[in-house]
Protein backbone atom coordinates (compact mmCIF):
# COMPACT_ATOMS: atom_id res chain seq x y z
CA UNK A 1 100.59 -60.89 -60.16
CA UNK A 2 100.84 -63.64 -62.49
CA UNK A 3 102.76 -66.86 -62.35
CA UNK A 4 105.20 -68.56 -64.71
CA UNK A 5 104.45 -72.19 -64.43
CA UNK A 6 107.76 -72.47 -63.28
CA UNK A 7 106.83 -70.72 -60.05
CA UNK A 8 104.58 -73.41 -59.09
CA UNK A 9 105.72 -76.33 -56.53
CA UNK A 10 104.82 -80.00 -57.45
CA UNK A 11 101.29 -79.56 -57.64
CA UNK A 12 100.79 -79.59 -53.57
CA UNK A 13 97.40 -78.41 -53.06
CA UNK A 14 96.40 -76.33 -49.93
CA UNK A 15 92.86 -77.26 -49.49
CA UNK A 16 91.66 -74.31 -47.22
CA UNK A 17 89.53 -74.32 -44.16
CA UNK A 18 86.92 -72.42 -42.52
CA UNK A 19 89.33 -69.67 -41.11
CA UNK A 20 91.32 -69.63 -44.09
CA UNK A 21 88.33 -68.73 -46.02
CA UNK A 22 86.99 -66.07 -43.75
CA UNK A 23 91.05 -64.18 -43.92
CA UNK A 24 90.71 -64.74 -47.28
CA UNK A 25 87.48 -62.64 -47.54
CA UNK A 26 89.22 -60.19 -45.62
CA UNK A 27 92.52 -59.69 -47.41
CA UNK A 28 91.00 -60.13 -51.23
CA UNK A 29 88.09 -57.66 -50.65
CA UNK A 30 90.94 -55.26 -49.03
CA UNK A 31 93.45 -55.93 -52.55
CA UNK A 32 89.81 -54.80 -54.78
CA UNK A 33 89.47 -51.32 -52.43
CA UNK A 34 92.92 -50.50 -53.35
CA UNK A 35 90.84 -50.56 -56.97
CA UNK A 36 88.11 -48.84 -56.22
CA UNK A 37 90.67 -46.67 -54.35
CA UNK A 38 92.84 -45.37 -57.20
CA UNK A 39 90.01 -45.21 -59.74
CA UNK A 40 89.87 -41.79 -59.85
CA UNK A 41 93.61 -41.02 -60.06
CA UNK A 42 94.18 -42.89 -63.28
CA UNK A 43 93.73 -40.01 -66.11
CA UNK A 44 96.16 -38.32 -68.78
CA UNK A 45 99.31 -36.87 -67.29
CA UNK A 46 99.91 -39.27 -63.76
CA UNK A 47 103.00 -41.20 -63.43
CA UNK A 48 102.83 -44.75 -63.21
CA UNK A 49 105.06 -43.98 -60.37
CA UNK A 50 102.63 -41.73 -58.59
CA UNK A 51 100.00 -44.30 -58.63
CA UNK A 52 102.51 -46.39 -57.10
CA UNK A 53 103.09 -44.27 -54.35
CA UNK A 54 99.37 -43.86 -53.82
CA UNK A 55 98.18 -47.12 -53.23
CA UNK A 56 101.19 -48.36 -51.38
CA UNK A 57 99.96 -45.47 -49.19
CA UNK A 58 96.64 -46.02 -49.15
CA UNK A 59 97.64 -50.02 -48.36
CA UNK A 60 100.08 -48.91 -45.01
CA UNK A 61 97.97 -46.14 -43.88
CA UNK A 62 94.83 -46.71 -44.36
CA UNK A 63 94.38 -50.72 -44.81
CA UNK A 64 97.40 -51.80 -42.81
CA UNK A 65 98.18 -53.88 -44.74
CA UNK A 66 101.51 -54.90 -47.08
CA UNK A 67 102.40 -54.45 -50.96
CA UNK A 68 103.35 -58.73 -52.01
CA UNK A 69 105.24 -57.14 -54.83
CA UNK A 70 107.26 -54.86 -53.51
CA UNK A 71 110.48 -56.54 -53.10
CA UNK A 72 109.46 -59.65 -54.47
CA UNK A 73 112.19 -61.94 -55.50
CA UNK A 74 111.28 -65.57 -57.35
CA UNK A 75 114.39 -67.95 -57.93
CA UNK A 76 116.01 -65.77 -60.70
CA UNK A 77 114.26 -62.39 -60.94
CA UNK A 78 115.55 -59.50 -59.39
CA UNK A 79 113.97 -57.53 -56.29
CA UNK A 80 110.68 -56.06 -58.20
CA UNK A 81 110.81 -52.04 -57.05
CA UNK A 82 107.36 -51.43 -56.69
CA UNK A 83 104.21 -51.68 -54.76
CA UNK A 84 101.93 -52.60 -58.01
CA UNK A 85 102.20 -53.52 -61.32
CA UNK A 86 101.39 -50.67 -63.99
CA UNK A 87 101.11 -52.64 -67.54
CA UNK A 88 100.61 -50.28 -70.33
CA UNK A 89 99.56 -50.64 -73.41
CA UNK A 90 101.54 -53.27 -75.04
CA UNK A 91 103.10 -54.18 -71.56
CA UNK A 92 101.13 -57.92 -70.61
CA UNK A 93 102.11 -57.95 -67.20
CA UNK A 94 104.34 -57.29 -64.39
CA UNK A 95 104.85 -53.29 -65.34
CA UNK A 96 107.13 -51.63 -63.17
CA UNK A 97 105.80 -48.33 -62.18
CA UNK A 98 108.30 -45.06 -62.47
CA UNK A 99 108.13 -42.03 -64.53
CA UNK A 100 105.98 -42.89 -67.84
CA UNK A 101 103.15 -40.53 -67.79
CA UNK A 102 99.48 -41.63 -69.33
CA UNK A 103 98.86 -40.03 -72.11
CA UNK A 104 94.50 -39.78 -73.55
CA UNK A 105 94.11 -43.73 -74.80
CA UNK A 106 96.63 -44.89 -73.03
CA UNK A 107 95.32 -48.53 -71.54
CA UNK A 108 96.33 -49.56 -68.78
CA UNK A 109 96.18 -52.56 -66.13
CA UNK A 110 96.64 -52.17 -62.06
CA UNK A 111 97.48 -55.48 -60.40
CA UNK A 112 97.41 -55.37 -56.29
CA UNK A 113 98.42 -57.71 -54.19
CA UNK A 114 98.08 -56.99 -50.49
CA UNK A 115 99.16 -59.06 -47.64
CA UNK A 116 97.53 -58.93 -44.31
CA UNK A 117 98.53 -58.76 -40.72
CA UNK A 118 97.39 -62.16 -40.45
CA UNK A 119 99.61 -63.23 -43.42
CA UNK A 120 97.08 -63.79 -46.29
CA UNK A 121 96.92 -62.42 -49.58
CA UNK A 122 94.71 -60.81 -52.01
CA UNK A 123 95.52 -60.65 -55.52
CA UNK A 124 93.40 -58.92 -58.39
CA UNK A 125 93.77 -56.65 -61.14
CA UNK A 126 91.80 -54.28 -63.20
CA UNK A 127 91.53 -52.67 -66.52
CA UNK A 128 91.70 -48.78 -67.22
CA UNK A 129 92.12 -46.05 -69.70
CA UNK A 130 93.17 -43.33 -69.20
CA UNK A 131 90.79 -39.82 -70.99
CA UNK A 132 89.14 -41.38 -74.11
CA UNK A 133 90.47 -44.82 -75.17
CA UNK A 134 89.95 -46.40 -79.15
CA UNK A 135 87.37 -48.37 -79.80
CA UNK A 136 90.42 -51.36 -80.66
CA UNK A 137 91.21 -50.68 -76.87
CA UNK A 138 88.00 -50.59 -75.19
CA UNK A 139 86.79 -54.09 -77.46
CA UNK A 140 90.21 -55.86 -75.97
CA UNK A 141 89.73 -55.06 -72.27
CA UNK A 142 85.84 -56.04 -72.83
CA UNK A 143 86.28 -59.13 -74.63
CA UNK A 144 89.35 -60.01 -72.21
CA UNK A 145 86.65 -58.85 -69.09
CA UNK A 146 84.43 -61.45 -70.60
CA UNK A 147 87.20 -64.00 -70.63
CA UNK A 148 87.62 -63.81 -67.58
CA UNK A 149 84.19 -64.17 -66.51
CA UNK A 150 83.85 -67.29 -69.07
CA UNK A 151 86.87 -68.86 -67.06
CA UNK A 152 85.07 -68.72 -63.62
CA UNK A 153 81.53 -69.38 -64.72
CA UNK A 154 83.38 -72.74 -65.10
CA UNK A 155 84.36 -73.48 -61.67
CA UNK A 156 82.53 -76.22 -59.64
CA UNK A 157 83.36 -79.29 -58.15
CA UNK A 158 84.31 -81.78 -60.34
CA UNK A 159 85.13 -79.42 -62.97
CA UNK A 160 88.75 -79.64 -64.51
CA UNK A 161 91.09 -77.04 -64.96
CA UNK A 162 91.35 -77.24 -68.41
CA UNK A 163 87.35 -76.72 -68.68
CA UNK A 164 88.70 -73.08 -67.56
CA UNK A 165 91.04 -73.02 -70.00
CA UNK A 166 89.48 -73.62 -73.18
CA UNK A 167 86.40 -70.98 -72.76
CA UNK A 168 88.61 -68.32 -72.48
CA UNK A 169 90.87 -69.60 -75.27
CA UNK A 170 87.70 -69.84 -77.14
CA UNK A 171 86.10 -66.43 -76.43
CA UNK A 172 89.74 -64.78 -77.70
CA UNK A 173 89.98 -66.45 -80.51
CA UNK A 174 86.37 -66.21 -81.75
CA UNK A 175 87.38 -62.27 -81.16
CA UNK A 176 90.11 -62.32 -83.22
CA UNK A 177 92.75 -62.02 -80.36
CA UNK A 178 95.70 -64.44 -79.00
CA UNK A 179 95.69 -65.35 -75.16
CA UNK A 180 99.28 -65.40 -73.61
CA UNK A 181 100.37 -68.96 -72.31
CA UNK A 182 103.84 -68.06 -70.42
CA UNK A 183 101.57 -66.72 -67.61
CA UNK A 184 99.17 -68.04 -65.62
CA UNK A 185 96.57 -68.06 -62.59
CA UNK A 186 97.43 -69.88 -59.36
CA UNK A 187 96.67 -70.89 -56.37
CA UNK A 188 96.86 -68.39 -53.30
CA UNK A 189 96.17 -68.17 -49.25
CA UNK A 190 99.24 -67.75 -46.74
CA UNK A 191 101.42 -67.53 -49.93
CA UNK A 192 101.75 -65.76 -52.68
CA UNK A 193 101.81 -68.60 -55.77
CA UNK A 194 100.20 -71.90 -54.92
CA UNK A 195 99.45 -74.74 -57.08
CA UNK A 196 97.38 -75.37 -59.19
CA UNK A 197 98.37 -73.55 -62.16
CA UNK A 198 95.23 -71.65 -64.21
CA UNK A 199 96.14 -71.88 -67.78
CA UNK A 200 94.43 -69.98 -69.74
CA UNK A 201 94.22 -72.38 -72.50
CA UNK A 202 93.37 -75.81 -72.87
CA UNK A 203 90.84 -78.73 -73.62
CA UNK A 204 87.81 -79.26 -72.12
CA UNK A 205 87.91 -82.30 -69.41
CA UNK A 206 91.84 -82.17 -69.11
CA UNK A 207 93.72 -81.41 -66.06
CA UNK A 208 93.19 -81.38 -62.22
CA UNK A 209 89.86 -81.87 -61.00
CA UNK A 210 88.42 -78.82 -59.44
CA UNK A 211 87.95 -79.13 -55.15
CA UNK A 212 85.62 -77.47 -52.74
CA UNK A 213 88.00 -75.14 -50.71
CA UNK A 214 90.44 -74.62 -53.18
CA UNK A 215 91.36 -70.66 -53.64
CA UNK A 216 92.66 -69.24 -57.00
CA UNK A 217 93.07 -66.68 -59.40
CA UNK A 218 92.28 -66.60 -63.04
CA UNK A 219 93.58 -63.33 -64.83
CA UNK A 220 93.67 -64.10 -68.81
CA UNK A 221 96.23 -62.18 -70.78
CA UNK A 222 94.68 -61.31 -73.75
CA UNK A 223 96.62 -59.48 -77.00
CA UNK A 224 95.10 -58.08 -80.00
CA UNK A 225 98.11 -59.42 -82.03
CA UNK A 226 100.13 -62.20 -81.94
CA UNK A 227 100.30 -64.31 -78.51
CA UNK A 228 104.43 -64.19 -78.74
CA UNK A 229 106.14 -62.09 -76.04
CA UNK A 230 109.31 -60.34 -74.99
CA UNK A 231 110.75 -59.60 -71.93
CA UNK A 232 112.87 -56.57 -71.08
CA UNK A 233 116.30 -55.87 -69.24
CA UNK A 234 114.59 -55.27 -66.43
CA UNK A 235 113.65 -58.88 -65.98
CA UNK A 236 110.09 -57.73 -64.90
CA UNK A 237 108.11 -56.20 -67.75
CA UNK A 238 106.72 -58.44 -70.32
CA UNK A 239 105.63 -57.23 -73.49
CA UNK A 240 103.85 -58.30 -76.45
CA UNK A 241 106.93 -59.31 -79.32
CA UNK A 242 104.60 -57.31 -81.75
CA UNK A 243 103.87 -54.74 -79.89
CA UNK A 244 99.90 -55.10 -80.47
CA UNK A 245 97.97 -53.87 -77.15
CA UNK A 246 97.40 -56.60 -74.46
CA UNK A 247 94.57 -56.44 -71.19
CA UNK A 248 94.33 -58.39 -68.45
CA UNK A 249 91.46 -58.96 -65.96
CA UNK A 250 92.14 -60.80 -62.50
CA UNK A 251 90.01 -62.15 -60.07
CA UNK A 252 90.36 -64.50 -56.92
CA UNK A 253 87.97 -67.41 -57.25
CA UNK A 254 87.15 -70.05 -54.34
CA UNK A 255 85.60 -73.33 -54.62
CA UNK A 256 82.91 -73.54 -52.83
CA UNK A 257 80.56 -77.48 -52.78
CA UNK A 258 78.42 -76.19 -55.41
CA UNK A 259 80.48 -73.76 -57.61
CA UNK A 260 82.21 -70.44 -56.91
CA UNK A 261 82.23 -67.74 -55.09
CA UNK A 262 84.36 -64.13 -56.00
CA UNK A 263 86.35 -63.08 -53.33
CA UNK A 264 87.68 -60.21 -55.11
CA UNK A 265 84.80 -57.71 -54.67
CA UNK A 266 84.44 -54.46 -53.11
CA UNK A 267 81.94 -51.62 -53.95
CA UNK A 268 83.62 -50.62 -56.92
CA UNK A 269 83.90 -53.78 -58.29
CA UNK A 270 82.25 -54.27 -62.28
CA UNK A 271 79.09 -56.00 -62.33
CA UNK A 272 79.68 -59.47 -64.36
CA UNK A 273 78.24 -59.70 -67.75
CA UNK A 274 75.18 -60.30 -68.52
CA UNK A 275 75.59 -63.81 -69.32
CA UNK A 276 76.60 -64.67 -66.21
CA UNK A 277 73.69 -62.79 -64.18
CA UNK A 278 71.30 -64.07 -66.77
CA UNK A 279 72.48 -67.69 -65.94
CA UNK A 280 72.24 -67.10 -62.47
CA UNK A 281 68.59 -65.48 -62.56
CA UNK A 282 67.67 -68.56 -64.86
């Protein structure tokens, strides 16, 4: 679940330690097989409701463990009613799920966060679409895929936030699309949002320098129009002011002494692009 920058504390960062890591692995590769879980249900003519249901099932019965939104309550925002966000089509983030049904095309974004018995968290989201997408729709959720994946081939010691920042900025833009800047990435472990803040946009060599140990997620917003936004009656759901399509990819990233590792993976998981396995083979 994304973060308004006014979420975050004043920038108190939880460097994490050995066992934080290793409940870390656990809860984030349990919040991706709630992904690789619902895969198949997500076709033309399911509620966003009934996926709901699904994985908060899948989470208590199976997993054990707990939906972080569900009930979730920041200084301002009502109780959110649901177990995942469902963000559809021009819906950026924070979709509540109920009775819309997915139509053929329809695109559409599953965020999980699960919390464990041990109290961590795992927090990543996917792209989907539902029967046969466009080919406007399939080139946004690629290119914002690929954003993604520009943001944490970035990550090292030494590195600065804003290093994150800018490649995806500039991977959108060269695209033709807008990346959202009320939202961002953020720190997580025994809480939900942690500082630092992941902007999504940025200049190279600005902001916090990057730590061994630090956890976080970066999860670009990416619209195929404008990068303005509106935000419903309901508080929750944030939508694009144009109402051009929006994706969103989300991973959770940790630091490790000599770059990154992705602690969001599970057997389902998409392979990275090829620029990043090339650059790794090289």
């Amino acid at each position: 679940m994304a973060s308004p920058p006014l979420f975050a504390s004043s920038m108190s960062i939880h460097i994490k330690n050995a066992d934080d890591i290793a409940q870390m692995r656990v809860a984030c590769r349990l919040a991706s097989e709630v992904l690789d879980y619902i895969t198949p249900f997500v076709k033309p003519g399911i509620t966003t409701g009934e996926l709901d249901r699904l994985c908060h099932a899948y989470m208590r019965d199976v997993q054990g463990t707990v939906p972080a939104p569900l009930n979730y309550a920041p200084p301002g925002y009502p109780p959110f009613p649901g177990a995942i966000c469902t963000s559809v089509n021009d819906v950026i983030c924070h979709g509540i799920p109920g009775e819309r049904v997915l139509k053929s095309g329809d695109a559409v974004n599953l965020d999980i966060t699960v919390i464990t018995k041990e109290g961590y968290y795992g927090d990543t989201s996917r792209m989907f679409i539902a029967g046969e997408g466009s080919i406007l729709a399939k080139r946004l959720a690629q290119i914002t895929f690929e954003c993604m994946w520009k943001g944490i081939a970035q990550v090292r010691p030494g590195a600065r936030l804003g290093d994150i920042g800018h490649v995806i900025q500039v991977h959108a833009e060269a695209a033709g699309y807008t990346v959202v800047r009320e939202y961002c990435g953020h720190g997580i472990g025994k809480n939900f949002h942690e500082d630092p803040q992941i902007l999504h946009y940025g200049r190279p060599g600005t902001g916090m320098e990057i730590q061994p140990g630090m956890i976080f997620t970066i999860e670009p917003m990416v619209n195929a129009g404008k990068r303005d936004i509106r935000t419903m009656p309901d508080h929750w759901t944030v939508k694009t002011r144009d109402r051009s399509l929006s994706a969103q990819w989300e991973h959770t990233i940790l630091v490790t002494e000599t770059g990154y590792d992705v602690l969001t993976v599970s057997a389902g998981t998409p392979a990275p692009p090829s620029f990043v396995t090339d650059s790794v083979a090289a």
